[in-house]
PDB file of N, CA and C in Angstrom:
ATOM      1  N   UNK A   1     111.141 205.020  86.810  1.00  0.00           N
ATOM      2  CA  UNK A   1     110.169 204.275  87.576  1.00  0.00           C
ATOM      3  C   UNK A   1     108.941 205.135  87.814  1.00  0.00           C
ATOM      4  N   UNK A   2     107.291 204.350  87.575  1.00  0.00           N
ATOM      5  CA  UNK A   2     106.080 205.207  87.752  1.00  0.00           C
ATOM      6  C   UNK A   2     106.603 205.341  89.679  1.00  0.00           C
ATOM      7  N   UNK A   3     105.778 206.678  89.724  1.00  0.00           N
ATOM      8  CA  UNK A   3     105.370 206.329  91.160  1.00  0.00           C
ATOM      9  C   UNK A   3     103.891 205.508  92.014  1.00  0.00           C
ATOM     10  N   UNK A   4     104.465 204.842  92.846  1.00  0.00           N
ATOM     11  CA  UNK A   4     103.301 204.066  93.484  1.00  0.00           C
ATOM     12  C   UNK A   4     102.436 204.466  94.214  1.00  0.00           C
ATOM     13  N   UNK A   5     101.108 204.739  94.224  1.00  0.00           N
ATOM     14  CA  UNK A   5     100.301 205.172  95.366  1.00  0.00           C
ATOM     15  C   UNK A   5     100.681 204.549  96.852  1.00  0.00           C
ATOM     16  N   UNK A   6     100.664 205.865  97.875  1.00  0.00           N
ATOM     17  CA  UNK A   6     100.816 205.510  98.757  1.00  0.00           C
ATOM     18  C   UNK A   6      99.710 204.873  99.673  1.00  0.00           C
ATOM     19  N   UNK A   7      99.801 203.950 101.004  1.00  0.00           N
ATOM     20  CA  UNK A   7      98.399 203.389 101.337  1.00  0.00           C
ATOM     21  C   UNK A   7      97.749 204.535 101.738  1.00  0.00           C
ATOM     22  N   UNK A   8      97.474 205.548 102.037  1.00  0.00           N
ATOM     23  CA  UNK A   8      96.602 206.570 102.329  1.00  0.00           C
ATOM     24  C   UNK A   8      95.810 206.600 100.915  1.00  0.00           C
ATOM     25  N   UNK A   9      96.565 206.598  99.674  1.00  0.00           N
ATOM     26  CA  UNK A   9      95.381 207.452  98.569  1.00  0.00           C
ATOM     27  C   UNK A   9      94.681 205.493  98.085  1.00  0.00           C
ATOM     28  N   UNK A  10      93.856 206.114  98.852  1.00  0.00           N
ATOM     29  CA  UNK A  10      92.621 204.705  98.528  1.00  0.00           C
ATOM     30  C   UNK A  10      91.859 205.354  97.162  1.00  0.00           C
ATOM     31  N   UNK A  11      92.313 204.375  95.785  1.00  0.00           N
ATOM     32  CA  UNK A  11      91.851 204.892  94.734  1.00  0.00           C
ATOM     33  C   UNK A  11      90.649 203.821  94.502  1.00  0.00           C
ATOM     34  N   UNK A  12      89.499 204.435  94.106  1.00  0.00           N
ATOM     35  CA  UNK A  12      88.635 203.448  93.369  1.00  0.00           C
ATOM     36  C   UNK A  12      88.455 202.812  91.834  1.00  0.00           C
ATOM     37  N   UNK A  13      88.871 202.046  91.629  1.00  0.00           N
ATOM     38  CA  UNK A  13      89.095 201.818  89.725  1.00  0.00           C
ATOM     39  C   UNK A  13      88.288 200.993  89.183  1.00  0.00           C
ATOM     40  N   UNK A  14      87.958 201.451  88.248  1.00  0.00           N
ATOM     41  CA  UNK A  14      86.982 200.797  87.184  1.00  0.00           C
ATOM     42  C   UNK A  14      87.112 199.360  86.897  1.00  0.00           C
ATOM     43  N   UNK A  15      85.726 198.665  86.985  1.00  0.00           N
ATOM     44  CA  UNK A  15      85.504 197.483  86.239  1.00  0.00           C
ATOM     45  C   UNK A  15      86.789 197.597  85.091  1.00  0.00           C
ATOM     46  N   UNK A  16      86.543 197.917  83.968  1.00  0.00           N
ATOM     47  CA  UNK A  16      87.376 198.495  82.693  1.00  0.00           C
ATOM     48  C   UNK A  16      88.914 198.638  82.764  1.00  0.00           C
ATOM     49  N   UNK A  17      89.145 199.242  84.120  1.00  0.00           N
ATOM     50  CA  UNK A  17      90.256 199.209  84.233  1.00  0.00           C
ATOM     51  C   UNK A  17      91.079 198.091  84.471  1.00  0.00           C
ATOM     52  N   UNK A  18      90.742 197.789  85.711  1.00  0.00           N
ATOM     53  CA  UNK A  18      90.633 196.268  86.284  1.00  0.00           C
ATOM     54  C   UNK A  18      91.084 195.208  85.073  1.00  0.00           C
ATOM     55  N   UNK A  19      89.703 195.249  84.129  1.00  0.00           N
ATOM     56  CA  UNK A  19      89.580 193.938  83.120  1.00  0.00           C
ATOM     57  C   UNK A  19      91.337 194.433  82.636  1.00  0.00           C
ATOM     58  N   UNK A  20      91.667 195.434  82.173  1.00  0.00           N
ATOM     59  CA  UNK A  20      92.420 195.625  81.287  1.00  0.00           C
ATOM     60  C   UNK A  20      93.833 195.809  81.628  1.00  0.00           C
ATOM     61  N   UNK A  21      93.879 195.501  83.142  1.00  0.00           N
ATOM     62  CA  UNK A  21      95.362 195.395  83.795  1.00  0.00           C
ATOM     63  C   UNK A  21      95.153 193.942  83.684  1.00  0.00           C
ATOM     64  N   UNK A  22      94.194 193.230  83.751  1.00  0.00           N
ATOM     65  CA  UNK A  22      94.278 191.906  83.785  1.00  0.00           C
ATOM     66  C   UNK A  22      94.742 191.521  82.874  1.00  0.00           C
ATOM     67  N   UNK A  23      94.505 191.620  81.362  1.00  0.00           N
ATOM     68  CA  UNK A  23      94.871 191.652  80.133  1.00  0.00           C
ATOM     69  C   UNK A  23      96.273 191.771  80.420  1.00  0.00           C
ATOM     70  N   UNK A  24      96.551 192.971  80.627  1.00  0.00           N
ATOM     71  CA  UNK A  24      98.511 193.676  80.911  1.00  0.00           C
ATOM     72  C   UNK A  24      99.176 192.443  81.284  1.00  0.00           C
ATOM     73  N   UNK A  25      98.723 191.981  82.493  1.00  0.00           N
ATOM     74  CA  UNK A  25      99.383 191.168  83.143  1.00  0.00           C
ATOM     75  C   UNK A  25      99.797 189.997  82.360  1.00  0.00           C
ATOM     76  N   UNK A  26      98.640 189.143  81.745  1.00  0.00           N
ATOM     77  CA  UNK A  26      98.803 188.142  80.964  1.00  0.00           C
ATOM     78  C   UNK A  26      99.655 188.497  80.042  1.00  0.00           C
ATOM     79  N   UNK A  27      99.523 189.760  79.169  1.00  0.00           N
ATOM     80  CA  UNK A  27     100.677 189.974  78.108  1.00  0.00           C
ATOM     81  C   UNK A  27     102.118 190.031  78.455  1.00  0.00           C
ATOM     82  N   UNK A  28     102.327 190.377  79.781  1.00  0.00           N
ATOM     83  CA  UNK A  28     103.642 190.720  79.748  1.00  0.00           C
ATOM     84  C   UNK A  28     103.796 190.120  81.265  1.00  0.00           C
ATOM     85  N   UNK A  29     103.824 190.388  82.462  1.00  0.00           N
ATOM     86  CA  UNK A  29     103.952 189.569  83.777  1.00  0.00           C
ATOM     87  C   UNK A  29     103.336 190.402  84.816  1.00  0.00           C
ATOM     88  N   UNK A  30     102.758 190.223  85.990  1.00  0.00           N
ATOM     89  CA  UNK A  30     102.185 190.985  86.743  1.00  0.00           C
ATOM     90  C   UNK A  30     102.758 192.218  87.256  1.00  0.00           C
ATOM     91  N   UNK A  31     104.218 192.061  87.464  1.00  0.00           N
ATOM     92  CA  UNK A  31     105.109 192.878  88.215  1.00  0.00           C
ATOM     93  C   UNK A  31     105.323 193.896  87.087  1.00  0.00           C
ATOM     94  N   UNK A  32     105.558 193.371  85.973  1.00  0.00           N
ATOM     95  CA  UNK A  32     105.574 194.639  84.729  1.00  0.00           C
ATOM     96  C   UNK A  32     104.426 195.597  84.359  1.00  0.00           C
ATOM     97  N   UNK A  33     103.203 194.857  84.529  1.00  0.00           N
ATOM     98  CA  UNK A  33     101.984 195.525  84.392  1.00  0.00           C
ATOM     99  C   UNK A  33     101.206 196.287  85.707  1.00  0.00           C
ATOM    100  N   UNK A  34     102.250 196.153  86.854  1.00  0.00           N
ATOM    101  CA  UNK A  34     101.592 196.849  87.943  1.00  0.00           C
ATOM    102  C   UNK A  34     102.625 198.132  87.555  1.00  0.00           C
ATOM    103  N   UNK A  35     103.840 198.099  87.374  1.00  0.00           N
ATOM    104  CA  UNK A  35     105.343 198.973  87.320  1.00  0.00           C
ATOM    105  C   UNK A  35     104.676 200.215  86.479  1.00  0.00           C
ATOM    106  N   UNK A  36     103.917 199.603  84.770  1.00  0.00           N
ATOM    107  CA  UNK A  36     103.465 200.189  83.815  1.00  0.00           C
ATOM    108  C   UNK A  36     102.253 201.145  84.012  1.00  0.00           C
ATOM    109  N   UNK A  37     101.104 200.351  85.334  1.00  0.00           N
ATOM    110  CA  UNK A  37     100.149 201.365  85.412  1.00  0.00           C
ATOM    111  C   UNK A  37     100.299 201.925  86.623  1.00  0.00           C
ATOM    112  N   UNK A  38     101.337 202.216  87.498  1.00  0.00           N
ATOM    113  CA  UNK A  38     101.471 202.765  88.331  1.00  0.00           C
ATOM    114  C   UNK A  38     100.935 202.235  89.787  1.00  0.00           C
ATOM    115  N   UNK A  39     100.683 201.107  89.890  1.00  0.00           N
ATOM    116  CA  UNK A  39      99.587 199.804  90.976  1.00  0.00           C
ATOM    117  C   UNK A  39     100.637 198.980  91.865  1.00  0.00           C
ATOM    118  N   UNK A  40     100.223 198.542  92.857  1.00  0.00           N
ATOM    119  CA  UNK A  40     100.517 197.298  93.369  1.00  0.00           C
ATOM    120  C   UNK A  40     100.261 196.368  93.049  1.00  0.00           C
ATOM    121  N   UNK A  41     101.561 195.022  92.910  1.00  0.00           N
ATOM    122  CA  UNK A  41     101.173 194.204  92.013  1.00  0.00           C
ATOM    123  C   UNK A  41      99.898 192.989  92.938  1.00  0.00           C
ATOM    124  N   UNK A  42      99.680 193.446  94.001  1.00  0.00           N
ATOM    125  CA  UNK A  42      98.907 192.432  94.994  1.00  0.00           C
ATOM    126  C   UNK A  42      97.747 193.369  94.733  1.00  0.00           C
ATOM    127  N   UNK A  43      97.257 194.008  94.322  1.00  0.00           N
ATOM    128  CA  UNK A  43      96.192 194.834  93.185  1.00  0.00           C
ATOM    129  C   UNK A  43      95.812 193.427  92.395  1.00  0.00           C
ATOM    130  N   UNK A  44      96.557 193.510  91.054  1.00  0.00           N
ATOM    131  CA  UNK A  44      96.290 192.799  89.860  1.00  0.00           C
ATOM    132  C   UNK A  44      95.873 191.512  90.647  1.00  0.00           C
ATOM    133  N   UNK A  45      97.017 191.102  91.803  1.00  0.00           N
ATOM    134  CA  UNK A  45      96.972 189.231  91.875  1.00  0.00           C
ATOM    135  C   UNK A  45      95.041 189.418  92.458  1.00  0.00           C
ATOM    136  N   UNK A  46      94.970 190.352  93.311  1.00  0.00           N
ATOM    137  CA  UNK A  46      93.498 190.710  94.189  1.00  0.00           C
ATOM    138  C   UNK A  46      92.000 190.094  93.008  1.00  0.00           C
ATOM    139  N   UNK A  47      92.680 191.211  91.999  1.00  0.00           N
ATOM    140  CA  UNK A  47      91.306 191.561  91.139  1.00  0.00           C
ATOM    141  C   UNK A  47      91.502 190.115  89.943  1.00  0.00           C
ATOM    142  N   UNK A  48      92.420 189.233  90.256  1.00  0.00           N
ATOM    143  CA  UNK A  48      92.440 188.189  88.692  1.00  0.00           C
ATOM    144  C   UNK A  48      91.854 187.237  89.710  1.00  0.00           C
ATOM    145  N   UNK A  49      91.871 187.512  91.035  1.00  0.00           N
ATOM    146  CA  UNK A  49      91.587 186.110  91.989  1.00  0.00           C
ATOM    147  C   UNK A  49      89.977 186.394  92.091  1.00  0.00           C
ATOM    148  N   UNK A  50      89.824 187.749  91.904  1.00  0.00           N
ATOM    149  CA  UNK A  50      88.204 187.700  92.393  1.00  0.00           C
ATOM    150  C   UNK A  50      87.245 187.691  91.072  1.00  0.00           C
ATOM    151  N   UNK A  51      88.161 187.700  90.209  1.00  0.00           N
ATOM    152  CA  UNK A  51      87.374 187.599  88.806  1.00  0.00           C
ATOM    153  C   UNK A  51      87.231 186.258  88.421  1.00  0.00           C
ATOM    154  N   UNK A  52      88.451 185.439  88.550  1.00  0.00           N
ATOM    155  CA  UNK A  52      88.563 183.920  88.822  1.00  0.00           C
ATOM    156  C   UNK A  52      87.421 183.288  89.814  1.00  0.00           C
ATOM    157  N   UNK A  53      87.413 184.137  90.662  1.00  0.00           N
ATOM    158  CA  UNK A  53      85.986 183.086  91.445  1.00  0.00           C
ATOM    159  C   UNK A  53      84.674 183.578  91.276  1.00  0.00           C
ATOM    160  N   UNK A  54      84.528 184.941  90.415  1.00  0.00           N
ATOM    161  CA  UNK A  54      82.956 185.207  89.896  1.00  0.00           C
ATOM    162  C   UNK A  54      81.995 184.269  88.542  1.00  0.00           C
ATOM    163  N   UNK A  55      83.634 183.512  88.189  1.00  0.00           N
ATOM    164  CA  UNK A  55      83.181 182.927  86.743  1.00  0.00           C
ATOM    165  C   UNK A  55      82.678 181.609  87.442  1.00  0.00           C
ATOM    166  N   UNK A  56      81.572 180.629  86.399  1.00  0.00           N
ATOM    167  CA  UNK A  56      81.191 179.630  86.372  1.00  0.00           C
ATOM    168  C   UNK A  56      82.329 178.679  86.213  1.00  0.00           C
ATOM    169  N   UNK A  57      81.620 177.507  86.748  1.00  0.00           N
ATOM    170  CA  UNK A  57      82.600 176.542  86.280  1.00  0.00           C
ATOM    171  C   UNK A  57      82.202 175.963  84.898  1.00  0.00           C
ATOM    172  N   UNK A  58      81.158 176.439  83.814  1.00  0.00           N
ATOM    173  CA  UNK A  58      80.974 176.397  82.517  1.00  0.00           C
ATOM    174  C   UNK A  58      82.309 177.339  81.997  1.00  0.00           C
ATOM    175  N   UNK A  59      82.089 178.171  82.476  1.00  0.00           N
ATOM    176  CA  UNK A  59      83.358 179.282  81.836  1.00  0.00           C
ATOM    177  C   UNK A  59      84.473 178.583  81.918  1.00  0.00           C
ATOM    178  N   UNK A  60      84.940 178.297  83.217  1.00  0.00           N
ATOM    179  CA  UNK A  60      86.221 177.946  83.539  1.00  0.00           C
ATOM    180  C   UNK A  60      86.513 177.075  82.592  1.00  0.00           C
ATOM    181  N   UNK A  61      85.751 176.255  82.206  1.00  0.00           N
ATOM    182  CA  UNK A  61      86.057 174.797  81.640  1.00  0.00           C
ATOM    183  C   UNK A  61      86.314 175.398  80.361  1.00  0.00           C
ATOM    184  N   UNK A  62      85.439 176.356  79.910  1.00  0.00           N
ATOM    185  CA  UNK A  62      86.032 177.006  78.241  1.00  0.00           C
ATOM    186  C   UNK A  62      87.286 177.520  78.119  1.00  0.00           C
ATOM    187  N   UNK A  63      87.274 178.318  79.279  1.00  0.00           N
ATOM    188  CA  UNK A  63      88.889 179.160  79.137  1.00  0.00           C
ATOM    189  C   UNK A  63      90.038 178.168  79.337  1.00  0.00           C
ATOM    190  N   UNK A  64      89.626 176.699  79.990  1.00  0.00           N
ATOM    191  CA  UNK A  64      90.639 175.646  80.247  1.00  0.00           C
ATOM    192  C   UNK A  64      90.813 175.065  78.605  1.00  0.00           C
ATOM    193  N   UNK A  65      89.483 175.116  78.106  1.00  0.00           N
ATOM    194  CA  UNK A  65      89.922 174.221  76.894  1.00  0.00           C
ATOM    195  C   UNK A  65      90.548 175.283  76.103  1.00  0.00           C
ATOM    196  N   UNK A  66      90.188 176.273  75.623  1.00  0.00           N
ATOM    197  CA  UNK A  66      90.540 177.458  74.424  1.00  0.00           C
ATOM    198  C   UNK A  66      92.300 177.457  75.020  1.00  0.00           C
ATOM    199  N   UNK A  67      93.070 177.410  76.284  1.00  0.00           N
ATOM    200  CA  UNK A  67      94.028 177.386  76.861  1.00  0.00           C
ATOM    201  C   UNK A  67      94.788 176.223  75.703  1.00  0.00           C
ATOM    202  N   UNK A  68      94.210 175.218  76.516  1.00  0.00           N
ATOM    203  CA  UNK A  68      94.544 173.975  76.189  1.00  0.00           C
ATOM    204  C   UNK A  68      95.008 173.568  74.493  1.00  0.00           C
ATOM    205  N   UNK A  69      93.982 174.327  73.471  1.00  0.00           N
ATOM    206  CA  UNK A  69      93.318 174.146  72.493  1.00  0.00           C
ATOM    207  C   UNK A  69      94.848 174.803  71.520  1.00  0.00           C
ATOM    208  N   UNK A  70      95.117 176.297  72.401  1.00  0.00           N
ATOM    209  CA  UNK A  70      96.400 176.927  71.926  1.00  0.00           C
ATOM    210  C   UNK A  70      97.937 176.293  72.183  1.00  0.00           C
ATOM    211  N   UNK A  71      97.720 175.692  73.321  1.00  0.00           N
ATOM    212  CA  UNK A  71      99.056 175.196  73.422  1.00  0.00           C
ATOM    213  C   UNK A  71      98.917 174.080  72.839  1.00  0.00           C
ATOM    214  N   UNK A  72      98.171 172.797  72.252  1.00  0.00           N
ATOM    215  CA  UNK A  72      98.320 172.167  71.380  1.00  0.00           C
ATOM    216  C   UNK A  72      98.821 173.053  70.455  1.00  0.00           C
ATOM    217  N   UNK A  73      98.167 173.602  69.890  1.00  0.00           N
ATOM    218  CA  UNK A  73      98.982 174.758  68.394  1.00  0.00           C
ATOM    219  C   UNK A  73     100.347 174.735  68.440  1.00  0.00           C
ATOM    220  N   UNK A  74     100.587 175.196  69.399  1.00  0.00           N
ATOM    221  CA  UNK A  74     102.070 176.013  70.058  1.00  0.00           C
ATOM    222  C   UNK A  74     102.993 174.866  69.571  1.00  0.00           C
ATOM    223  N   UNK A  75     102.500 173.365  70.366  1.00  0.00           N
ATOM    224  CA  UNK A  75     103.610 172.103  70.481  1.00  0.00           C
ATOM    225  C   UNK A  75     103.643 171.859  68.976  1.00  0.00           C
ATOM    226  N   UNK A  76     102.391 171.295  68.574  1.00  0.00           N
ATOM    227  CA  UNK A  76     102.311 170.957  67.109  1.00  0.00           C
ATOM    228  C   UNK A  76     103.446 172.140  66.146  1.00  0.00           C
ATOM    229  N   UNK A  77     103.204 173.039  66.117  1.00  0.00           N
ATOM    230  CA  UNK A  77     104.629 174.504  65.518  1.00  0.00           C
ATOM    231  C   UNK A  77     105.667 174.301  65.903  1.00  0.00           C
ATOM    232  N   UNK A  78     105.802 173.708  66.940  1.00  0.00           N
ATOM    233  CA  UNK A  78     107.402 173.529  67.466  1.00  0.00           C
ATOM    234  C   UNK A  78     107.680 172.291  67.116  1.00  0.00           C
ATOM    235  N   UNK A  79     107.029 171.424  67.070  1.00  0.00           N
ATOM    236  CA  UNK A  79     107.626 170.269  66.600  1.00  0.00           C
ATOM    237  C   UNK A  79     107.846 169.760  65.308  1.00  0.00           C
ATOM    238  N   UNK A  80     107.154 170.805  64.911  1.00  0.00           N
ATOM    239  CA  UNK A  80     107.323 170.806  63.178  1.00  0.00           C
ATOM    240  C   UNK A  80     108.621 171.725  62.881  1.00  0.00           C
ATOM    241  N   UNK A  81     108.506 172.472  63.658  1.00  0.00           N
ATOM    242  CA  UNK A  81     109.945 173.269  63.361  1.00  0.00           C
ATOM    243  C   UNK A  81     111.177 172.897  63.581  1.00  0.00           C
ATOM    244  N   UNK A  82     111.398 172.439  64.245  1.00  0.00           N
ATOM    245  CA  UNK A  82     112.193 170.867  65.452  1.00  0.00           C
ATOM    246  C   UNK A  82     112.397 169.885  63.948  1.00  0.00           C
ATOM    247  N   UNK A  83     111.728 169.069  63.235  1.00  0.00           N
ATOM    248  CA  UNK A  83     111.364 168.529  62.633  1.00  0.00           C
ATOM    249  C   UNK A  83     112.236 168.777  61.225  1.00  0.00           C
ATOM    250  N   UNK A  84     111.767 169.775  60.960  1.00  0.00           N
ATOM    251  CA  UNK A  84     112.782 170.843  59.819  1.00  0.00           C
ATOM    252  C   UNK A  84     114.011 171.059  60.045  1.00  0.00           C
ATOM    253  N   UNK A  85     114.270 171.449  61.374  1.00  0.00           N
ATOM    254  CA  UNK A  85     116.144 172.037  61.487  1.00  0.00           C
ATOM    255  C   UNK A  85     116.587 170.611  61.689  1.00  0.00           C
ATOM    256  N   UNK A  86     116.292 169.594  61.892  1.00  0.00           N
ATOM    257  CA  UNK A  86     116.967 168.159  62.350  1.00  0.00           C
ATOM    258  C   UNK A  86     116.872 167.647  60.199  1.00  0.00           C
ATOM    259  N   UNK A  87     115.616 167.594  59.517  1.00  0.00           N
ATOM    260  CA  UNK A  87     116.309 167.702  58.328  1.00  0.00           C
ATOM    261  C   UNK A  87     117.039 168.813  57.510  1.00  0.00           C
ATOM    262  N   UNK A  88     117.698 170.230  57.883  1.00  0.00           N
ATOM    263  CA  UNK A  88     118.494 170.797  57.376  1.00  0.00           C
ATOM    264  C   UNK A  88     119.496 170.686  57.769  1.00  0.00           C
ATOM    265  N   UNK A  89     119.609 170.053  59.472  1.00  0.00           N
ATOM    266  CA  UNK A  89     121.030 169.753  60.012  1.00  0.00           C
ATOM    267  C   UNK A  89     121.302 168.576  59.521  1.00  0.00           C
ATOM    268  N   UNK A  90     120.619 167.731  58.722  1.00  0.00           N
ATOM    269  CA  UNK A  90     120.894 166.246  58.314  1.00  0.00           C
ATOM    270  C   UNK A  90     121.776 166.590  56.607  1.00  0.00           C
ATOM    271  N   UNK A  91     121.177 167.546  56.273  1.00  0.00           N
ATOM    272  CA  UNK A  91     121.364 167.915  54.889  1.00  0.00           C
ATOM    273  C   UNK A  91     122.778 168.612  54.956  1.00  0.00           C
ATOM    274  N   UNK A  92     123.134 169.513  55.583  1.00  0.00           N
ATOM    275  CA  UNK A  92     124.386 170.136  55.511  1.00  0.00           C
ATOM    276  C   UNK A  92     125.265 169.443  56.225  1.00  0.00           C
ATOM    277  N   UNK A  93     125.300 168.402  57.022  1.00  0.00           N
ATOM    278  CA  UNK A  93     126.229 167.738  57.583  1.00  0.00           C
ATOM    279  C   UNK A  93     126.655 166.788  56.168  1.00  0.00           C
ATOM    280  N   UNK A  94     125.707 166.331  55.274  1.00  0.00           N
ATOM    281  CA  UNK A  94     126.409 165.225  54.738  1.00  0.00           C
ATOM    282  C   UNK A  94     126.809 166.251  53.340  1.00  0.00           C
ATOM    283  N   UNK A  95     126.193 167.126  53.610  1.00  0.00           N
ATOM    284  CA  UNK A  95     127.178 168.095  51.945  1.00  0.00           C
ATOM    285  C   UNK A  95     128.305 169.402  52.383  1.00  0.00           C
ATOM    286  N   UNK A  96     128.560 168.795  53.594  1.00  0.00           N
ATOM    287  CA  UNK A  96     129.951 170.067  53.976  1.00  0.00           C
ATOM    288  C   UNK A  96     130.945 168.845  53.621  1.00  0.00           C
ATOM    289  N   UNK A  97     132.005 170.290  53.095  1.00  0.00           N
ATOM    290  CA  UNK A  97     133.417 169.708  52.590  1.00  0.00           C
ATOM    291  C   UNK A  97     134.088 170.201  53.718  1.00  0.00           C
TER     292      UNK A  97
END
């Protein structure tokens, strides 16, 4: 386990940094990406909430659609894949001896 700053050491961290625990978080979960850089995870939730309310609501609406835009992808792949094992499970059911 990293160790956690205690509340006495008031650290100041970079824009850069910041952006890029934010990143962490999304890749993997907040609690893993605070564990990984040594942070509190009410850090990350702090700095995604105040970055969340510096953006436009032009932005927002992009990052809603580009969101949106991927998980169409996602369903469309799965349901095609879905799609496939229901005809290979159709296929080996009627040619097993």
């Amino acid at each position: 386990m990293s160790k956690k700053p205690t509340p006495k050491e008031n650290k100041k961290y970079t824009a850069e940094f910041k952006s890029e625990a934010i990143k962490l978080a999304e890749r993997l979960s907040v609690a893993e990406a605070a564990e990984k850089l040594g942070i509190y995870a009410s850090q990350i939730y702090s700095w995604r909430s105040a970055l969340n309310n510096s953006r436009t609501d032009a932005e927002r609406e992009s990052l809603l659609a580009a969101e949106n835009a991927r998980l169409k992808r996602q369903l469309a792949e799965q349901a095609e894949e879905l799609e496939i094992l229901k005809k290979a499970a159709t296929y080996f059911a009627k040619h097993q001896k």
